[in-house]
PDB file of N, CA and C in Angstrom:
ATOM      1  N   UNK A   1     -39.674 -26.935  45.490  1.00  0.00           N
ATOM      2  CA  UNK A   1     -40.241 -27.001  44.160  1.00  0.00           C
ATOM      3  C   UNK A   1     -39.096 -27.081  43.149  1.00  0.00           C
ATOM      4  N   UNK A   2     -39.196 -28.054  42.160  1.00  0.00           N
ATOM      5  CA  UNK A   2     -38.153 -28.611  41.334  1.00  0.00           C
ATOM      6  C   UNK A   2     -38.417 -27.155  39.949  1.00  0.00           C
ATOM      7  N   UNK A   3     -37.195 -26.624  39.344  1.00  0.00           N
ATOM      8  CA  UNK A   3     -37.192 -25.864  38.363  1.00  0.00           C
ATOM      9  C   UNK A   3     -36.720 -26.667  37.326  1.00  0.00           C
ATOM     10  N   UNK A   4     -37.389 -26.517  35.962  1.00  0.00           N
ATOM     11  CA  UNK A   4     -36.971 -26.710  34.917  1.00  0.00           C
ATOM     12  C   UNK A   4     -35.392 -26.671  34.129  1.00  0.00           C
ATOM     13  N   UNK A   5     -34.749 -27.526  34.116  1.00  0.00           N
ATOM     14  CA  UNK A   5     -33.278 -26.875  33.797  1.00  0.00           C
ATOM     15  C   UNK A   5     -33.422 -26.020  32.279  1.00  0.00           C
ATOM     16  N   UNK A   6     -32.341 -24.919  32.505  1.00  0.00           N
ATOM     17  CA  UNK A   6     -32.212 -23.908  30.884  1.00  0.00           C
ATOM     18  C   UNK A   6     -31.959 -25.097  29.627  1.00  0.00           C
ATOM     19  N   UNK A   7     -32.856 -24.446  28.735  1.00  0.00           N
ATOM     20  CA  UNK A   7     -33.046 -24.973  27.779  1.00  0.00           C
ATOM     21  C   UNK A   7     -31.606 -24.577  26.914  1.00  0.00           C
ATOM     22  N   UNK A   8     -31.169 -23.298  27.312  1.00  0.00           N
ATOM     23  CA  UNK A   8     -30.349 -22.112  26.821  1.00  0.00           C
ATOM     24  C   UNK A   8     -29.879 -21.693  27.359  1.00  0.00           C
ATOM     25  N   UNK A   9     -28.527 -20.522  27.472  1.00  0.00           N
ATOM     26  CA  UNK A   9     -27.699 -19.604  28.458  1.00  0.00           C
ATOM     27  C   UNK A   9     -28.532 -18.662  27.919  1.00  0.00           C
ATOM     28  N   UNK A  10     -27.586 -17.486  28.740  1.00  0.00           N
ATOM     29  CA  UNK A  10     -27.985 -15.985  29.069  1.00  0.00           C
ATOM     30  C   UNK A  10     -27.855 -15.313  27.026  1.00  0.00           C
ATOM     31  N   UNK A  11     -26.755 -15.340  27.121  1.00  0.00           N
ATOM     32  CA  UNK A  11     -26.225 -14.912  25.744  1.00  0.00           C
ATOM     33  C   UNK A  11     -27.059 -15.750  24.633  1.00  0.00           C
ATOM     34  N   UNK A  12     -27.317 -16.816  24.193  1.00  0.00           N
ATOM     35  CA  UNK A  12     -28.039 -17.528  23.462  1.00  0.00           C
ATOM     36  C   UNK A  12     -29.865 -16.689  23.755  1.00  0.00           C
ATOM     37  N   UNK A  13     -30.241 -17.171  24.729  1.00  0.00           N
ATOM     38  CA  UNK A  13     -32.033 -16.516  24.801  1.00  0.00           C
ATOM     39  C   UNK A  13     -31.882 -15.255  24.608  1.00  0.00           C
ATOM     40  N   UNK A  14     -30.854 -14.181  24.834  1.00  0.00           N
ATOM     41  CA  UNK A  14     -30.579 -12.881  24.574  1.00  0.00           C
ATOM     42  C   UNK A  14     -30.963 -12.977  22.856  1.00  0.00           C
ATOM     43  N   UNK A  15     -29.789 -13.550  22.483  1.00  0.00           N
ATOM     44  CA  UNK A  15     -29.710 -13.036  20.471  1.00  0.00           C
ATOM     45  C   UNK A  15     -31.176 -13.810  19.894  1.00  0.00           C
ATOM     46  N   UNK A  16     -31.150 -14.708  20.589  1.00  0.00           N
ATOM     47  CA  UNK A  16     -32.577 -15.152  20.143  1.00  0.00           C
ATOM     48  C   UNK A  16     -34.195 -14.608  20.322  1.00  0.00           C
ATOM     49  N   UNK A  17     -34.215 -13.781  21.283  1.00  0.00           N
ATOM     50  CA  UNK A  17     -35.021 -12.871  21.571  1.00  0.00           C
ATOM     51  C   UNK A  17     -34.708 -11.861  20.850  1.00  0.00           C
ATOM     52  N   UNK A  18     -33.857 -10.882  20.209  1.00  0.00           N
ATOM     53  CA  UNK A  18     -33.670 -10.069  19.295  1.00  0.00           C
ATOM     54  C   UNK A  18     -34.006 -10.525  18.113  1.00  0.00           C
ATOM     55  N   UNK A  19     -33.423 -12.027  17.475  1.00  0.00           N
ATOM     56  CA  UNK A  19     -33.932 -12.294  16.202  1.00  0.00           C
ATOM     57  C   UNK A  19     -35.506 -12.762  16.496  1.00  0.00           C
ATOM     58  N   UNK A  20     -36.124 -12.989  17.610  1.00  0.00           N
ATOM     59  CA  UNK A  20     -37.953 -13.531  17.415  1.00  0.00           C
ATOM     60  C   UNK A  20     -38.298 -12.196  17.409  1.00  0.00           C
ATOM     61  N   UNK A  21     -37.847 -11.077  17.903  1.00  0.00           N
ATOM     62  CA  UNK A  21     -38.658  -9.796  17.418  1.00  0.00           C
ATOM     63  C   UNK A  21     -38.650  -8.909  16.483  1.00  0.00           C
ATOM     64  N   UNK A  22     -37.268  -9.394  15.511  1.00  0.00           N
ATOM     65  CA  UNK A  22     -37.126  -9.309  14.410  1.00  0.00           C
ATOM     66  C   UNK A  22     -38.216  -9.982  13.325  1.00  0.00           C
ATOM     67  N   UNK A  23     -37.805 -11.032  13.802  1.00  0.00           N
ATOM     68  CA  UNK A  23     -39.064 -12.132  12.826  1.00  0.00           C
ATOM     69  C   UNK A  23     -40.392 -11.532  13.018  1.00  0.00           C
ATOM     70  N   UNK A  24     -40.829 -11.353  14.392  1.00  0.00           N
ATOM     71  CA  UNK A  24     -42.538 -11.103  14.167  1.00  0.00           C
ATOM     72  C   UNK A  24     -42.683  -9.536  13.300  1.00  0.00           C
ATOM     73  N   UNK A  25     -41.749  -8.348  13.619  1.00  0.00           N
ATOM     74  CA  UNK A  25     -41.596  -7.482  12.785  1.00  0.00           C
ATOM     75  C   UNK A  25     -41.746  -7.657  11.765  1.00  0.00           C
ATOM     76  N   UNK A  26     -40.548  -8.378  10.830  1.00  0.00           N
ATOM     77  CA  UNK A  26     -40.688  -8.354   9.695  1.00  0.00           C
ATOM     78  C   UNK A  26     -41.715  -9.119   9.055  1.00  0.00           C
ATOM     79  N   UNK A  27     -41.729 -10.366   9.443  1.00  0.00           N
ATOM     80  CA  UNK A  27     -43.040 -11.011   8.418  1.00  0.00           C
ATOM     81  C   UNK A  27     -44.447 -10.648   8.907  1.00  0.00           C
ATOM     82  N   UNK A  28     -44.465  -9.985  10.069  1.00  0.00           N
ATOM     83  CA  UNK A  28     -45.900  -9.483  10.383  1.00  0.00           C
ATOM     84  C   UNK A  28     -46.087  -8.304   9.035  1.00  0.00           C
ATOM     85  N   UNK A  29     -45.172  -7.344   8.802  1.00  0.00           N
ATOM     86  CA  UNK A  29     -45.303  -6.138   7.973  1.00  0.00           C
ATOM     87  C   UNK A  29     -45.715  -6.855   6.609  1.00  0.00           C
ATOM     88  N   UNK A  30     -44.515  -8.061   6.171  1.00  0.00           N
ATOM     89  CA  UNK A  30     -44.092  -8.534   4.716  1.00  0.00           C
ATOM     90  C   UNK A  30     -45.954  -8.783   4.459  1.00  0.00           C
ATOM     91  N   UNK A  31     -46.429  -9.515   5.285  1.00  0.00           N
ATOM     92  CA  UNK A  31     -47.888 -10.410   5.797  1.00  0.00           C
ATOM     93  C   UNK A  31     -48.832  -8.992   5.423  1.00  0.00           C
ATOM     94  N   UNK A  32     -48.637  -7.718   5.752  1.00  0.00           N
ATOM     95  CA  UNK A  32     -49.516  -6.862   5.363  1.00  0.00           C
ATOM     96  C   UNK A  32     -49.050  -6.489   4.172  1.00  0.00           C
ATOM     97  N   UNK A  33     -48.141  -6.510   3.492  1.00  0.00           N
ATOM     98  CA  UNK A  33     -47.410  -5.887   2.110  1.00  0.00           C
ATOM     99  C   UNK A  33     -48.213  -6.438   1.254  1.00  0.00           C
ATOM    100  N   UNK A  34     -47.985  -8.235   1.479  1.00  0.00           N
ATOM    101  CA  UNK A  34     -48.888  -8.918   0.553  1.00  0.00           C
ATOM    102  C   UNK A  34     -50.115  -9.029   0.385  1.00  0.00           C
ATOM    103  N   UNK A  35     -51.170  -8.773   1.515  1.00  0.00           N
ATOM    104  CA  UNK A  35     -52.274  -8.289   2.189  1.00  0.00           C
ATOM    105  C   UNK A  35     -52.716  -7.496   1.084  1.00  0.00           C
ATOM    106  N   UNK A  36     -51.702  -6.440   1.006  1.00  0.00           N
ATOM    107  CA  UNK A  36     -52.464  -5.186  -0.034  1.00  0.00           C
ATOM    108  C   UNK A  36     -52.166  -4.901  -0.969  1.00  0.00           C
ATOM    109  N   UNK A  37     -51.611  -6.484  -1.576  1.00  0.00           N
ATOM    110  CA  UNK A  37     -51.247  -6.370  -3.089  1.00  0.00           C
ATOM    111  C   UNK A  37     -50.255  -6.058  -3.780  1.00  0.00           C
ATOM    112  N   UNK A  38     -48.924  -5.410  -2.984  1.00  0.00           N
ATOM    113  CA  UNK A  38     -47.904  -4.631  -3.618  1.00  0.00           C
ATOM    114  C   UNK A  38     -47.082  -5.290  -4.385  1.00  0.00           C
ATOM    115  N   UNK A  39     -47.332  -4.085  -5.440  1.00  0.00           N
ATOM    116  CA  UNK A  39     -46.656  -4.781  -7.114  1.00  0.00           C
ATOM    117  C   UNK A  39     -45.495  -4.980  -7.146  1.00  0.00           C
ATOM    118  N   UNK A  40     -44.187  -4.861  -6.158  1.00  0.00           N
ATOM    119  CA  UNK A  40     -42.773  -5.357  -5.891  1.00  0.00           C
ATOM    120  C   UNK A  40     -42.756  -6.593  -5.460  1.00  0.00           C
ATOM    121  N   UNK A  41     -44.040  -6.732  -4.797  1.00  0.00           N
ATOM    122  CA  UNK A  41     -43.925  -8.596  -4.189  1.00  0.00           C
ATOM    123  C   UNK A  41     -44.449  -9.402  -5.524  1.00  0.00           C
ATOM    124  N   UNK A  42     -44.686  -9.200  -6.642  1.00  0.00           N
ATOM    125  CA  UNK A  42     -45.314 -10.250  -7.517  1.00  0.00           C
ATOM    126  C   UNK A  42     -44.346 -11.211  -7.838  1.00  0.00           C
ATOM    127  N   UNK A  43     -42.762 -10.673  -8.275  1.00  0.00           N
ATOM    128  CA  UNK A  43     -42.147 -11.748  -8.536  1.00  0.00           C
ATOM    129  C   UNK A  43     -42.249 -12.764  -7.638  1.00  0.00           C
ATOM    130  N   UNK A  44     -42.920 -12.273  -6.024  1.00  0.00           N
ATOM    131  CA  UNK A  44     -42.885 -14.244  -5.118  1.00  0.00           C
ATOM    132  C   UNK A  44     -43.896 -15.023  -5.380  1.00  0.00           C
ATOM    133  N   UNK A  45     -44.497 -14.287  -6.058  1.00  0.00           N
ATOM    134  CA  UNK A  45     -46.125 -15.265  -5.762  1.00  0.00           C
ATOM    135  C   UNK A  45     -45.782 -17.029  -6.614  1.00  0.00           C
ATOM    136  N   UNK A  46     -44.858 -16.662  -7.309  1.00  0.00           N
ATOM    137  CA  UNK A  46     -44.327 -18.704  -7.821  1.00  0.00           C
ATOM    138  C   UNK A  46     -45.444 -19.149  -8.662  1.00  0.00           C
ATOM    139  N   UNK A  47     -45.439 -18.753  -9.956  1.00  0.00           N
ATOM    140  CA  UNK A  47     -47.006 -19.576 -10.639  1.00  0.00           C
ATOM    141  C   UNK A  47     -46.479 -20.297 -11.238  1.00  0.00           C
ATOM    142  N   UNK A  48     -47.798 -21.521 -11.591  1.00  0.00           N
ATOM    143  CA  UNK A  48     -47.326 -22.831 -12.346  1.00  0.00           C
ATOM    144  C   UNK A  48     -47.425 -22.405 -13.961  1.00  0.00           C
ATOM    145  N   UNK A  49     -46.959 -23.243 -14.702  1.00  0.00           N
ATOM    146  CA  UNK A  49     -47.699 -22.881 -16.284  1.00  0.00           C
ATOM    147  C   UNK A  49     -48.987 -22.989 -16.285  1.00  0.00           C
ATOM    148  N   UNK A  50     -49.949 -23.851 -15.557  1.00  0.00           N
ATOM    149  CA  UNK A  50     -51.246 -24.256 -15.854  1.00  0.00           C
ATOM    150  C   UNK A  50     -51.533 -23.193 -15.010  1.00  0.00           C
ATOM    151  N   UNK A  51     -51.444 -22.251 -13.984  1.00  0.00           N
ATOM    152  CA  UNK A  51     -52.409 -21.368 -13.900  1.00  0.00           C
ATOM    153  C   UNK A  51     -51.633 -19.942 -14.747  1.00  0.00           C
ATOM    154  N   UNK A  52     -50.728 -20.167 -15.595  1.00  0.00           N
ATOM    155  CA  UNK A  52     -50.794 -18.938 -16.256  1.00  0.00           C
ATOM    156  C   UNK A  52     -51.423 -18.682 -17.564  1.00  0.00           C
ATOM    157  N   UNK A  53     -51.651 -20.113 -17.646  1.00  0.00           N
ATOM    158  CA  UNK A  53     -52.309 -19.792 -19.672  1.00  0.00           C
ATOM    159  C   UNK A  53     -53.840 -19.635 -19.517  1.00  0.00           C
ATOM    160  N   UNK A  54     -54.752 -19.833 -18.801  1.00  0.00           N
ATOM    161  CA  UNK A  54     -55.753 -18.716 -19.006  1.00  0.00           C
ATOM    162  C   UNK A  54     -55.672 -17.442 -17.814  1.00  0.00           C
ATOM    163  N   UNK A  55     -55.113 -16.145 -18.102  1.00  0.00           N
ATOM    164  CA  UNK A  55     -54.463 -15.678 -17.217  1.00  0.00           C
ATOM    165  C   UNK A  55     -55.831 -15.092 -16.326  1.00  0.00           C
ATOM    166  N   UNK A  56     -56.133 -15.219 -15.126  1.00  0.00           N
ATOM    167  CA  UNK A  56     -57.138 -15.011 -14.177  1.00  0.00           C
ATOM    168  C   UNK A  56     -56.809 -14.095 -13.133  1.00  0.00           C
ATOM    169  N   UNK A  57     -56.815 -12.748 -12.771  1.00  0.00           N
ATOM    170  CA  UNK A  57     -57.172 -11.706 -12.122  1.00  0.00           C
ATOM    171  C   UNK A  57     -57.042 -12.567  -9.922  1.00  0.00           C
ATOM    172  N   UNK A  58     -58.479 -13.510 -10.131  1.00  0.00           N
ATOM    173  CA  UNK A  58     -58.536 -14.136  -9.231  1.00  0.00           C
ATOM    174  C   UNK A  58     -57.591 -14.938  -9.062  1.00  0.00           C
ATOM    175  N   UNK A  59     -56.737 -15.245  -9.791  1.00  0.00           N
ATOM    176  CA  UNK A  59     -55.699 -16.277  -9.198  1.00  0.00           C
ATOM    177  C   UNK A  59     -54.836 -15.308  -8.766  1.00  0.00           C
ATOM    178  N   UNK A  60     -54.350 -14.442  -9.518  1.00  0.00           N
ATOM    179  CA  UNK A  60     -52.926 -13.543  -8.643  1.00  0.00           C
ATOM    180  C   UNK A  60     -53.882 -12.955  -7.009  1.00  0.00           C
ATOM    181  N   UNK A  61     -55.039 -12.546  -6.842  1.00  0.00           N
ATOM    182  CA  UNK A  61     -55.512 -12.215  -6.027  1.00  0.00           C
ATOM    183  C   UNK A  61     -55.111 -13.442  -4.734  1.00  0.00           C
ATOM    184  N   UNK A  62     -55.665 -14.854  -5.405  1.00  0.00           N
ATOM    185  CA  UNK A  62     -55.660 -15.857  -4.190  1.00  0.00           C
ATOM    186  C   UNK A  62     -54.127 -15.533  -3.963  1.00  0.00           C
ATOM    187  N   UNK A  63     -52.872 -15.868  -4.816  1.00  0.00           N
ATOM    188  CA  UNK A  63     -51.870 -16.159  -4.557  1.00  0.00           C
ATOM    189  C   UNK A  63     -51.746 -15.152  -3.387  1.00  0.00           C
ATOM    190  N   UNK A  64     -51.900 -13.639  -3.740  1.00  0.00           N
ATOM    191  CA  UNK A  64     -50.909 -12.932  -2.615  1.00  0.00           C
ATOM    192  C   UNK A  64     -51.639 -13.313  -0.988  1.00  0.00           C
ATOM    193  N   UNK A  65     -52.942 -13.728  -1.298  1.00  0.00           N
ATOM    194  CA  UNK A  65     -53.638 -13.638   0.182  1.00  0.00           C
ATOM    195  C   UNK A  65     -53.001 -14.823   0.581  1.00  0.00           C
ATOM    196  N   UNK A  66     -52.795 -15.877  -0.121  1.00  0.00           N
ATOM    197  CA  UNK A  66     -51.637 -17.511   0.337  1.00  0.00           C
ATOM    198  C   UNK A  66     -50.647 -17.089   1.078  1.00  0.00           C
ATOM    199  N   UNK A  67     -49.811 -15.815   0.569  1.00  0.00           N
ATOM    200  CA  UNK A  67     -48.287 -15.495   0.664  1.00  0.00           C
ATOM    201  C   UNK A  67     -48.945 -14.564   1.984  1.00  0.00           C
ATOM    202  N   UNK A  68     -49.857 -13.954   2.161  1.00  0.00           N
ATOM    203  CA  UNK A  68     -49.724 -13.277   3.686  1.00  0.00           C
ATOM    204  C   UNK A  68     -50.220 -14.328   4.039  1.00  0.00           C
ATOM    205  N   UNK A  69     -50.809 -15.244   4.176  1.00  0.00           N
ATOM    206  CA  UNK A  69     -51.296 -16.171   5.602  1.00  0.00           C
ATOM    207  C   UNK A  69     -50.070 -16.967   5.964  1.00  0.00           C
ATOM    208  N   UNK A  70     -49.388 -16.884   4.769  1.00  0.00           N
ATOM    209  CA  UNK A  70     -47.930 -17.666   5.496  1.00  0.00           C
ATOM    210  C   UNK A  70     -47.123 -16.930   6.219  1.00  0.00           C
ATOM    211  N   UNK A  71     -47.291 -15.806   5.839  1.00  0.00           N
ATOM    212  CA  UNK A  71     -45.866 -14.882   6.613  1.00  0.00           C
ATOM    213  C   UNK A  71     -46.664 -14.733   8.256  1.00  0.00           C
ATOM    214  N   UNK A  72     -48.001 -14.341   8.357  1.00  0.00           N
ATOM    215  CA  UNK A  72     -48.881 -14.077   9.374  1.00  0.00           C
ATOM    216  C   UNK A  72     -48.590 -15.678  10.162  1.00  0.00           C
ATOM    217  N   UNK A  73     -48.054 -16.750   9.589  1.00  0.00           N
ATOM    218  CA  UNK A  73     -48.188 -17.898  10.282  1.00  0.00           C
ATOM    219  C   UNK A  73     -46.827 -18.111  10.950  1.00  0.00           C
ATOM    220  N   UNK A  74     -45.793 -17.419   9.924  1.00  0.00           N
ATOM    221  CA  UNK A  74     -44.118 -17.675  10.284  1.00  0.00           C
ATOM    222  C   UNK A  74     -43.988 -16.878  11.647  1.00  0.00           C
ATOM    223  N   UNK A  75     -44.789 -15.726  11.250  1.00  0.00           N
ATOM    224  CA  UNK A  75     -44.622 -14.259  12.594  1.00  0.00           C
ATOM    225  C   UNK A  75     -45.336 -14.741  13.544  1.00  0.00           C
ATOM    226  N   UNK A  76     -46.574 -15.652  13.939  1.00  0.00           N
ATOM    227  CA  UNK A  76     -46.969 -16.320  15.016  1.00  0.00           C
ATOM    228  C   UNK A  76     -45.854 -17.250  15.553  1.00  0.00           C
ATOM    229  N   UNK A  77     -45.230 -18.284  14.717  1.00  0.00           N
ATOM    230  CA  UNK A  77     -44.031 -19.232  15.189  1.00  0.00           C
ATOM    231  C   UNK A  77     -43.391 -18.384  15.970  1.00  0.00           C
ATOM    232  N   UNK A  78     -42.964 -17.157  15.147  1.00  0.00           N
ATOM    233  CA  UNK A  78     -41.143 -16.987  16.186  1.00  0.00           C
ATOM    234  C   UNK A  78     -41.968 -15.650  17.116  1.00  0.00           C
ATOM    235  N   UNK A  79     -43.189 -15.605  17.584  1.00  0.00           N
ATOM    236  CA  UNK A  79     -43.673 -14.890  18.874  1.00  0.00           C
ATOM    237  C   UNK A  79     -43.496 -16.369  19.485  1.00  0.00           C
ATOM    238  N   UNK A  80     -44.018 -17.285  19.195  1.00  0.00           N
ATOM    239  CA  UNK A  80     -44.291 -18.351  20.185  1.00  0.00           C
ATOM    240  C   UNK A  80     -42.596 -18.748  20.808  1.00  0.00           C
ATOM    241  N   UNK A  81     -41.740 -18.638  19.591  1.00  0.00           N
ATOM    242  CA  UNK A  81     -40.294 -18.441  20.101  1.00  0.00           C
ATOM    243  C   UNK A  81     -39.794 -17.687  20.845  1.00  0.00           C
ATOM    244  N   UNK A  82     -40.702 -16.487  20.620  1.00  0.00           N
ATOM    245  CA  UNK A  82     -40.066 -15.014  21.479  1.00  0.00           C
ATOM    246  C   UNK A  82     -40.428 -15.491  22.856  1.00  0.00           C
ATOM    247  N   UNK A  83     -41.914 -16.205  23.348  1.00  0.00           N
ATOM    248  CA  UNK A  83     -42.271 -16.271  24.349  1.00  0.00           C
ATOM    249  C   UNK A  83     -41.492 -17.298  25.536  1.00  0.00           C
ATOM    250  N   UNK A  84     -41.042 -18.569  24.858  1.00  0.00           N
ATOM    251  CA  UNK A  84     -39.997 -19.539  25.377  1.00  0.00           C
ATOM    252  C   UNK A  84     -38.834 -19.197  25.468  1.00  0.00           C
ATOM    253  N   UNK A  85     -38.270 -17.938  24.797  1.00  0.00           N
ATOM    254  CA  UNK A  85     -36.771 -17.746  24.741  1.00  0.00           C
ATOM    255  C   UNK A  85     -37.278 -16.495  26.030  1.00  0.00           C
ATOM    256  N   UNK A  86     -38.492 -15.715  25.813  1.00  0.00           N
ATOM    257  CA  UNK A  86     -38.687 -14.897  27.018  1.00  0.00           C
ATOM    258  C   UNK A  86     -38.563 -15.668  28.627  1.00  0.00           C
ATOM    259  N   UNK A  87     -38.980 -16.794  28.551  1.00  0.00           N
ATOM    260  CA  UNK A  87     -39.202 -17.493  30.005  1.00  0.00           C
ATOM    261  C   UNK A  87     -37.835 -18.153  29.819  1.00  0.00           C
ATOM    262  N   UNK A  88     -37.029 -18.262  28.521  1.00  0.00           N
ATOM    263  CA  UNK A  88     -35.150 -18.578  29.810  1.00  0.00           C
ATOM    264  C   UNK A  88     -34.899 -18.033  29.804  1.00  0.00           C
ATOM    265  N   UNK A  89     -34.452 -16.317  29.189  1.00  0.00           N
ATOM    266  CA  UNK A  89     -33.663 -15.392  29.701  1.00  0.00           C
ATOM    267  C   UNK A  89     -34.243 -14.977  31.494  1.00  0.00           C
ATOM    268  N   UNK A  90     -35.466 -15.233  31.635  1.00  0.00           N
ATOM    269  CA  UNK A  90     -35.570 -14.889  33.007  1.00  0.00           C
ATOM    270  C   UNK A  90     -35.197 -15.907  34.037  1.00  0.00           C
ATOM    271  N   UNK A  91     -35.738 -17.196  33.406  1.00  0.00           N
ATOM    272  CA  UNK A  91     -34.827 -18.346  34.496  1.00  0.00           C
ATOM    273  C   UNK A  91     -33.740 -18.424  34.929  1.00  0.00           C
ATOM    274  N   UNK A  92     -32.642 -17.679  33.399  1.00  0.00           N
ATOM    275  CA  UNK A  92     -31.031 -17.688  34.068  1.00  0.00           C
ATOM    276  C   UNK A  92     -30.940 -16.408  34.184  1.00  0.00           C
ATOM    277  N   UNK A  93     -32.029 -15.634  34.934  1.00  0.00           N
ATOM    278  CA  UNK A  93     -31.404 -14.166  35.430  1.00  0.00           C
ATOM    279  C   UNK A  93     -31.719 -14.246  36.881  1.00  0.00           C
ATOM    280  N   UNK A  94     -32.553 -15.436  37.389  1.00  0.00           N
ATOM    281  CA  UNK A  94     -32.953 -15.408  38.946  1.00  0.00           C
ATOM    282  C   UNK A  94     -31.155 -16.487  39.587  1.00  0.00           C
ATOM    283  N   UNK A  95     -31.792 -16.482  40.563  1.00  0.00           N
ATOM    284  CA  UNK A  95     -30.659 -17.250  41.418  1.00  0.00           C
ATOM    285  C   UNK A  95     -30.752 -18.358  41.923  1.00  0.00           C
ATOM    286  N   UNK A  96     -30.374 -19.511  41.515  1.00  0.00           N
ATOM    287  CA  UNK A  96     -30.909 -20.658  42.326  1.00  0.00           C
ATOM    288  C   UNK A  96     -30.400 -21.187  43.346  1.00  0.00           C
ATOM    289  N   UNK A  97     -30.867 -21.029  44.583  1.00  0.00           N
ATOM    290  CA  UNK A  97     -29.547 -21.971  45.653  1.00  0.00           C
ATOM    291  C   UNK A  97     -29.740 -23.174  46.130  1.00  0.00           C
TER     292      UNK A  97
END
């Protein structure tokens, strides 16, 4: 049975598996921060002039729920990273002869 050659070495899927569980950490949390509104995250929410001059309650509401579905989307990416960098650190830990 033919194996896939490493995409990656040992040392590379290593740091990269530390930073994908970094990533799902952090933007999974950032993803609930914004979730529940917190008044330190407003400077990200990025508004245009046209939605600030009639100022609307519901718009800062949509914005932060925008800003968690993105972070909830970034923290799915780098699991899906964690999971591919998981299957080469084990490929170059077996032995091939």
């Amino acid at each position: 049975m033919r194996k896939i050659c490493p995409l990656c070495g040992p040392k590379l899927s290593a740091f990269c598996m530390i930073m994908s569980i970094w990533g799902v950490i952090f933007l999974g949390l950032l993803g609930v921060f914004f979730w529940v509104q917190a008044v330190t995250l407003f400077p990200d929410l990025h508004f245009t002039e046209d939605e600030l001059k009639p100022f609307n309650i519901n718009t800062v509401e949509d914005k932060y729920s925008e800003k968690a579905t993105q972070c909830w989307i970034a923290a799915g990416l780098y699991f899906v990273t964690l999971i591919v960098v998981f299957w080469q650190n084990k490929f170059n830990t077996t032995q091939v002869f």
